[in-house]
C-alpha atoms as a PDB file:
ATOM      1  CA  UNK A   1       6.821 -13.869  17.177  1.00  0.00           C
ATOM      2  CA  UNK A   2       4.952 -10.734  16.432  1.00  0.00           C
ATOM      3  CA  UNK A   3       4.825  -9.610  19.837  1.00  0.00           C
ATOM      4  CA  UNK A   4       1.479 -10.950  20.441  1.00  0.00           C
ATOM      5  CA  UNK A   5       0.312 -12.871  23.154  1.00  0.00           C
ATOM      6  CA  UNK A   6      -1.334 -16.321  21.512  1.00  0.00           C
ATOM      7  CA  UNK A   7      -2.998 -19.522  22.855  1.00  0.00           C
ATOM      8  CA  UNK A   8      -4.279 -22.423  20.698  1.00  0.00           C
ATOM      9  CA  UNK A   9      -7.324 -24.982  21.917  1.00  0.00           C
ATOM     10  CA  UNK A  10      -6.804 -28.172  19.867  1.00  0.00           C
ATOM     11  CA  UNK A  11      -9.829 -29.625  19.235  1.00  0.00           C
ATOM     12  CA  UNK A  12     -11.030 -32.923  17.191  1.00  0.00           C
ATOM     13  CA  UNK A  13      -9.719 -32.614  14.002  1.00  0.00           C
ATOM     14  CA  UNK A  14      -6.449 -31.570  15.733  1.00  0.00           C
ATOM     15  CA  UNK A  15      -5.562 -35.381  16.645  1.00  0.00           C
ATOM     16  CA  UNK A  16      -2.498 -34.947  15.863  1.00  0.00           C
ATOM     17  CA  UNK A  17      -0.946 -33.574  19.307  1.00  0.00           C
ATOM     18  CA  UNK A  18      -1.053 -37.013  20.182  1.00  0.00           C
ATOM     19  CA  UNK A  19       2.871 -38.072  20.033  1.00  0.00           C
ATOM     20  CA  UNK A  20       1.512 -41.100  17.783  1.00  0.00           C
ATOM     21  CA  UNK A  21      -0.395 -38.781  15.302  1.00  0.00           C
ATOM     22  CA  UNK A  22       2.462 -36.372  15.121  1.00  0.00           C
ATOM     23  CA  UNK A  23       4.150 -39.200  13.255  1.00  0.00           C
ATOM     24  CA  UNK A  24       1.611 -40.428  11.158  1.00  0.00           C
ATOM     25  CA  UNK A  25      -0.601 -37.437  10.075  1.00  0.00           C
ATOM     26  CA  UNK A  26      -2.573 -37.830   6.697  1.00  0.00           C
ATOM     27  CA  UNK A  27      -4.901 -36.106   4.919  1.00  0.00           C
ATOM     28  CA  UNK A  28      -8.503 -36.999   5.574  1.00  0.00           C
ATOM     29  CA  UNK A  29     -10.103 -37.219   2.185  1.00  0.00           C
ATOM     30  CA  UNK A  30     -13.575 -38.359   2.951  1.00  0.00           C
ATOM     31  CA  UNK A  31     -15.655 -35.900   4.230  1.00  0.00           C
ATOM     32  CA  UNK A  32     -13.672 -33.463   4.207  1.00  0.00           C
ATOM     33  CA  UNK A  33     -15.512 -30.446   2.217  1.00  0.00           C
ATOM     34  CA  UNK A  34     -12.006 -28.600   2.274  1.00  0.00           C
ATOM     35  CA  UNK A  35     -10.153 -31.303  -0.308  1.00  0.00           C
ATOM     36  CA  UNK A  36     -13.363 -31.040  -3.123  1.00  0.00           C
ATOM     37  CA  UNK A  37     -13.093 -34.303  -3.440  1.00  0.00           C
ATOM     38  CA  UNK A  38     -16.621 -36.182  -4.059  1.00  0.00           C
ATOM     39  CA  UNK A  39     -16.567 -38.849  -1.166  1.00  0.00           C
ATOM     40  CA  UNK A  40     -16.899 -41.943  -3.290  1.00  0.00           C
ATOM     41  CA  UNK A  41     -13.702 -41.015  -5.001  1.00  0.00           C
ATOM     42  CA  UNK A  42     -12.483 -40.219  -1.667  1.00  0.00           C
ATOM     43  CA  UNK A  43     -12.833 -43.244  -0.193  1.00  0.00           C
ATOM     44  CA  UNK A  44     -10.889 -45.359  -3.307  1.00  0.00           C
ATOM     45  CA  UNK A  45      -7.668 -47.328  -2.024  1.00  0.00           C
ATOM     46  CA  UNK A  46      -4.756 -44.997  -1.854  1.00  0.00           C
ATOM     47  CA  UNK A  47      -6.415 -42.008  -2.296  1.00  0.00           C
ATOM     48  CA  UNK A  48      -5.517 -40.472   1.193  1.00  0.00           C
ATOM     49  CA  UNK A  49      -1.869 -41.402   0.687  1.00  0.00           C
ATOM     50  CA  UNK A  50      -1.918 -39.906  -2.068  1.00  0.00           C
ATOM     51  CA  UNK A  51      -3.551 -36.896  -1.028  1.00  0.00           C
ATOM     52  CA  UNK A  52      -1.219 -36.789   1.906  1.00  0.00           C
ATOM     53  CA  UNK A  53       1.426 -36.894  -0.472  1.00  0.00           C
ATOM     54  CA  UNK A  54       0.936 -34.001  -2.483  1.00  0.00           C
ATOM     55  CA  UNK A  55       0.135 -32.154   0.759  1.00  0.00           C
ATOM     56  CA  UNK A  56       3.662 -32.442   1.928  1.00  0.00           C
ATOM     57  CA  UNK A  57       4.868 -31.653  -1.394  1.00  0.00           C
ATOM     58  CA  UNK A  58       3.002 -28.384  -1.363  1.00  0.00           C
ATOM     59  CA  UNK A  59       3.671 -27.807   2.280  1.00  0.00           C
ATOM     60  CA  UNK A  60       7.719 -27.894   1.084  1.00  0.00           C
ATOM     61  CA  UNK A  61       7.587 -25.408  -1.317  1.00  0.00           C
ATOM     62  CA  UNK A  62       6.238 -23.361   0.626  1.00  0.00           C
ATOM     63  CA  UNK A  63       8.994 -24.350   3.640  1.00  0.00           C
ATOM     64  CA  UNK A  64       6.172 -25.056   6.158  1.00  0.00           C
ATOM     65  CA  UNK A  65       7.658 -27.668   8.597  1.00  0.00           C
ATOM     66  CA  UNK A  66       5.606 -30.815   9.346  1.00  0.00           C
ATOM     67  CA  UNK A  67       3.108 -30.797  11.566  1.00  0.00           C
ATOM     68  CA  UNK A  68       4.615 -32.004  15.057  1.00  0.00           C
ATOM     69  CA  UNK A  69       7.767 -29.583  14.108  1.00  0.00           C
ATOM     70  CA  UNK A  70       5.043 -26.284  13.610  1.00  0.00           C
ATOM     71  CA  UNK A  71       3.314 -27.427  16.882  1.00  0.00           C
ATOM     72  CA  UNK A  72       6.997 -27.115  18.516  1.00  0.00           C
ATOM     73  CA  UNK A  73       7.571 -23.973  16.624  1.00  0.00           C
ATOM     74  CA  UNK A  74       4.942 -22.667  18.349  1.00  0.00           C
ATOM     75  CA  UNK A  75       5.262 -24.075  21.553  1.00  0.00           C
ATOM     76  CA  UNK A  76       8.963 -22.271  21.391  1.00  0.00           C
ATOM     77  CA  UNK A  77       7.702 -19.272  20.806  1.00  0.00           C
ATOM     78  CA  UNK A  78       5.520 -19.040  23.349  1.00  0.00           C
ATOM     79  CA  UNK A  79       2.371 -19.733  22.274  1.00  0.00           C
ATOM     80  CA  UNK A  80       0.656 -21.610  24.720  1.00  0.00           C
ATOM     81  CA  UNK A  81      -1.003 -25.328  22.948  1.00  0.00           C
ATOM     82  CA  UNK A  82      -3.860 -26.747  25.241  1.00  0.00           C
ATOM     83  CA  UNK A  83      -5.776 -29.888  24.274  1.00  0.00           C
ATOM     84  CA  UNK A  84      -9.558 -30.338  24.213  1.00  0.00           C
ATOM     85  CA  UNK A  85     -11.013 -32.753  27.031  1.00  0.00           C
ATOM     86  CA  UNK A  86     -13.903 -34.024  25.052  1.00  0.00           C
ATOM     87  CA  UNK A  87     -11.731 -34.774  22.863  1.00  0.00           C
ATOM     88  CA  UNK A  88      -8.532 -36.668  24.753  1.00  0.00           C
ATOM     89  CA  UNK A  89     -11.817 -38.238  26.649  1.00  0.00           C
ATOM     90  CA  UNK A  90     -13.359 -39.317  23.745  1.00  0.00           C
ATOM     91  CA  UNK A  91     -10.153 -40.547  21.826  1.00  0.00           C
ATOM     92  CA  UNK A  92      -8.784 -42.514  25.342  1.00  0.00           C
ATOM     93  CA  UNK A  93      -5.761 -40.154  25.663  1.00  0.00           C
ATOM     94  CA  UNK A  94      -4.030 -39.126  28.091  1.00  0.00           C
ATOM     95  CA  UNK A  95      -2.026 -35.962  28.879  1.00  0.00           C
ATOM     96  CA  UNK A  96       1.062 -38.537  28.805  1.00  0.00           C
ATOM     97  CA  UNK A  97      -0.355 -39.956  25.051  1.00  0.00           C
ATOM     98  CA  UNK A  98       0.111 -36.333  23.859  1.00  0.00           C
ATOM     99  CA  UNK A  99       2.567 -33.938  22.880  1.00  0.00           C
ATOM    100  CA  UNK A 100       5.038 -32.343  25.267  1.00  0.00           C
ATOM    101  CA  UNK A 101       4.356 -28.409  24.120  1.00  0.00           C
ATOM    102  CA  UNK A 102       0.568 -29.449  25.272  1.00  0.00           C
ATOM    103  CA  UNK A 103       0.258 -26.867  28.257  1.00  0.00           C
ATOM    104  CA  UNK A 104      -2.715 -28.828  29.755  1.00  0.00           C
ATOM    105  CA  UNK A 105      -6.028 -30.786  28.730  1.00  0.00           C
ATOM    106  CA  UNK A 106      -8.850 -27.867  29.564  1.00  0.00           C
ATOM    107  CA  UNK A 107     -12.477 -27.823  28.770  1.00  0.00           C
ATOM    108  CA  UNK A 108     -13.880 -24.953  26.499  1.00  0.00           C
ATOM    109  CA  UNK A 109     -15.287 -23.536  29.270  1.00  0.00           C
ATOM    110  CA  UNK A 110     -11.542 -23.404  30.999  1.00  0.00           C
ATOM    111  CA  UNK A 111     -10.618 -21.600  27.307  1.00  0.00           C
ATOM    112  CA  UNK A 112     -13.109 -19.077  27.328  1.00  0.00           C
ATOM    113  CA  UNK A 113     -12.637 -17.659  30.983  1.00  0.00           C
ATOM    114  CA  UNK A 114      -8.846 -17.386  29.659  1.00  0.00           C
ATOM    115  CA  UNK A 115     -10.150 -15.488  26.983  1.00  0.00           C
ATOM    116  CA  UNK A 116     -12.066 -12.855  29.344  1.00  0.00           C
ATOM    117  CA  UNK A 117     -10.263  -9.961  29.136  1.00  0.00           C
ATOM    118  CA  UNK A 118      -9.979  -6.881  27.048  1.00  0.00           C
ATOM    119  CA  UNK A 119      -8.127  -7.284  23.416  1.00  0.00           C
ATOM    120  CA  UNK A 120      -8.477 -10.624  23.178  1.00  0.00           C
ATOM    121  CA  UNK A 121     -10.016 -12.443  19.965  1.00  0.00           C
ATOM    122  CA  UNK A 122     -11.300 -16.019  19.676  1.00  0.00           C
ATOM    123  CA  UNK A 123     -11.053 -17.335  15.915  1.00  0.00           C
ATOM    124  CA  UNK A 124     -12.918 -20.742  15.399  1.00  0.00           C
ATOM    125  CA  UNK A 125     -12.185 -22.507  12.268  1.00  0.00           C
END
């Protein structure tokens, strides 16, 4: 949208372009460094509904659209969503399992030798 060409490589923790996951998503709490959350209180019953919970509740505020709707929001403008092979292959997906803004399943490999050109930038987080 800011006049910027974009692509995004979904990789494990990304699950969710699967059109089940899209659906479902939650908020992993154990061991997941990000929530600061000790793991054995992570792992009590409820804890990652709850969790999940108050993620959409802060997600709301701030007008961020659920997950499957961002995905689409990107998709739409024109970002271009590919999903990680080792992944779908270790999962059991297939490209029919996932979303329908999924461009392809590629392997990194396939990502970086889209990457090789000038003025690009590859951000792993």
């Amino acid at each position: 949208m800011e006049g910027i060409e974009s692509e995004s490589f979904l990789l494990f923790w990304f699950r969710s372009h699967s059109k089940e996951k899209t659906r479902t998503f939650a908020v992993a709490t154990v061991g997941n460094p990000a929530m600061h959350i000790p793991t054995m209180l992570g792992g009590l019953p409820g804890m990652e509904a709850l969790a999940t919970k108050m993620m959409k509740k802060e997600m709301e505020k701030l007008d961020m659209p659920p997950v499957g709707e961002f995905l689409e929001i990107l998709s739409d403008s024109g970002c271009k969503l590919w999903a990680c092979k080792l992944a779908v292959d270790m999962f059991h997906l297939k490209k029919e399992d996932l979303i329908d803004e999924i461009e392809d399943i590629i392997t990194i490999g396939d990502f970086y030798a889209r990457a090789d050109q000038d003025n690009t930038h590859l951000l792993f987080i």
